[in-house]
Structures are given as C-alpha cells and as structure tokens.
Protein backbone atom coordinates (compact mmCIF):
# COMPACT_ATOMS: atom_id res chain seq x y z
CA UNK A 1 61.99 -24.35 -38.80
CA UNK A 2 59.46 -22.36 -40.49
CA UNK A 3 56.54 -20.09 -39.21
CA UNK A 4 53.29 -20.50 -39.56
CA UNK A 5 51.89 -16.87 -40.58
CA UNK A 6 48.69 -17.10 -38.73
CA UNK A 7 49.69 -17.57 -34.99
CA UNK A 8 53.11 -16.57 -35.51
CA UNK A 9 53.81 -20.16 -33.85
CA UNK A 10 57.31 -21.98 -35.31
CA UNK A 11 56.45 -25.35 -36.97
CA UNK A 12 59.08 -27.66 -36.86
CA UNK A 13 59.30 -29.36 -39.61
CA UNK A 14 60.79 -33.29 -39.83
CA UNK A 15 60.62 -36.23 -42.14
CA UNK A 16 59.15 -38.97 -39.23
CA UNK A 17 57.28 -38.54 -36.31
CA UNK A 18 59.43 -37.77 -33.51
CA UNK A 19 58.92 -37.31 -29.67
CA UNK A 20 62.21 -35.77 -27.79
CA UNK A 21 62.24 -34.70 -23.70
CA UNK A 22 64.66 -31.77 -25.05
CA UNK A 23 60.89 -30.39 -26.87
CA UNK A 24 58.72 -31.42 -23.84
CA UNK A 25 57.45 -27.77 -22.11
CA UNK A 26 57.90 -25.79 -24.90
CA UNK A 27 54.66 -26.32 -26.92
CA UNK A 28 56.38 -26.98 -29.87
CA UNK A 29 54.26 -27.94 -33.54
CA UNK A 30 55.86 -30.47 -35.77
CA UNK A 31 55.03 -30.84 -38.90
CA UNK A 32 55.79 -34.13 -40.93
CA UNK A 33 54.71 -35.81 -44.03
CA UNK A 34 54.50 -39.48 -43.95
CA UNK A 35 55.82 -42.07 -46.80
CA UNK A 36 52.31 -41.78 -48.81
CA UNK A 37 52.28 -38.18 -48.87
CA UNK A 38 49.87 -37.01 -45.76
CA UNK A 39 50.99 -34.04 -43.72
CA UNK A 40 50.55 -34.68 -39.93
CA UNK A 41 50.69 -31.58 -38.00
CA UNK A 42 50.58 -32.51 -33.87
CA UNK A 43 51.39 -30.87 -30.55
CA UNK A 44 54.43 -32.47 -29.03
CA UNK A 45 53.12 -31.49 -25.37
CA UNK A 46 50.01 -33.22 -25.74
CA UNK A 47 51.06 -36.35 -27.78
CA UNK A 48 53.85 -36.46 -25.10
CA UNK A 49 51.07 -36.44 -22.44
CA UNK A 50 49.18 -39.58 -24.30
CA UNK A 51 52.62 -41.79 -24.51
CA UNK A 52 54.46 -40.62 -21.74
CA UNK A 53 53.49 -43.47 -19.87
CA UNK A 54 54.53 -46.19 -22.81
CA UNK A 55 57.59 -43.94 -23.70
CA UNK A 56 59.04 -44.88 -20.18
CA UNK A 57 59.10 -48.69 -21.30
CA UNK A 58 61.05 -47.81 -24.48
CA UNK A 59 64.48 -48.46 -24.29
CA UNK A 60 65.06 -45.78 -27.24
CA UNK A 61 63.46 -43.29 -24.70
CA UNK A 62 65.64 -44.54 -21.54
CA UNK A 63 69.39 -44.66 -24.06
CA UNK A 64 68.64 -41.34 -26.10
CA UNK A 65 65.37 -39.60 -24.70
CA UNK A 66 63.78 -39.82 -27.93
CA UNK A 67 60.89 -41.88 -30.06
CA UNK A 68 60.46 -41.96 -33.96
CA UNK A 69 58.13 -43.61 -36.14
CA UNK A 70 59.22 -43.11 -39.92
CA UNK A 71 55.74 -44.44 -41.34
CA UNK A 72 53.20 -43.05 -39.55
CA UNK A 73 51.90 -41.87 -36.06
CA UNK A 74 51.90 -44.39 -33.47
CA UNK A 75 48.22 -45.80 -32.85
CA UNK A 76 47.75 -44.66 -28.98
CA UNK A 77 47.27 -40.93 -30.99
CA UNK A 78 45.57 -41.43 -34.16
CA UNK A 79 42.04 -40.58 -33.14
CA UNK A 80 43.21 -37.83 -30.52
CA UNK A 81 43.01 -33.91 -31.03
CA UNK A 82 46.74 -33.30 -31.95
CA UNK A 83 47.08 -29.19 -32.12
C-alpha cells in the first residue's frame, strides 16, 4: 500500500482489477495498471455498488468472495465516475 500525499487516503496498489467483500465498507482506492500500460485508479465502494448485482451470479464471487479482470475494467464501469 502506498499513500497518496494529497488526501492522505491509502491507495492500494494491484496488478488486475480486483473486487473483494473483505474491501467492501471501507472506501478503499486501488490503483492498477493494465497490460498496455494505463493506470486505472477506482473506488471499490462504488464500482462494488455498479456490479454488485452481476457479482452475485459469479461463481468466483459465491466460492472465494472475489472478482478479477487481469486486462482491463469490466465494461458495466468504463464510462462511470470511479473516485
């Protein structure tokens, strides 16, 4: 983890997108970089918000309680406001 010096918020920083139930409530910022090079910085609260309802289906979500996309972020929250 590293902090971002502005807010004083903690960025969690990963190599693939990844949505976990032990993050949701705690506000947390991740910070990845994708396979071409683009850092994504999102909200796991409010990305959780968008998918919850698809992350139910999932059976990664019902075995481990966790979602990751290695490549990029999943379409449902490309075009939303993600911090």
């Amino acid at each position: 983890m590293s902090k971002n010096v502005e807010n004083d918020t903690k960025v969690l920083k990963s190599k693939r997108f990844v949505v976990r139930m032990s993050l949701v409530g705690k506000n947390q910022l991740i910070e990845f970089t994708t396979k071409k090079g683009k850092v994504i910085t999102y909200n796991h609260d409010k990305v959780y918000e968008v998918m919850k309802s698809k992350l139910s289906t999932l059976p990664c979500w019902t075995k481990y309680k966790s979602y990751t996309a290695t490549n990029n972020i999943p379409m449902s929250v490309r075009n939303i406001e993600l911090v």
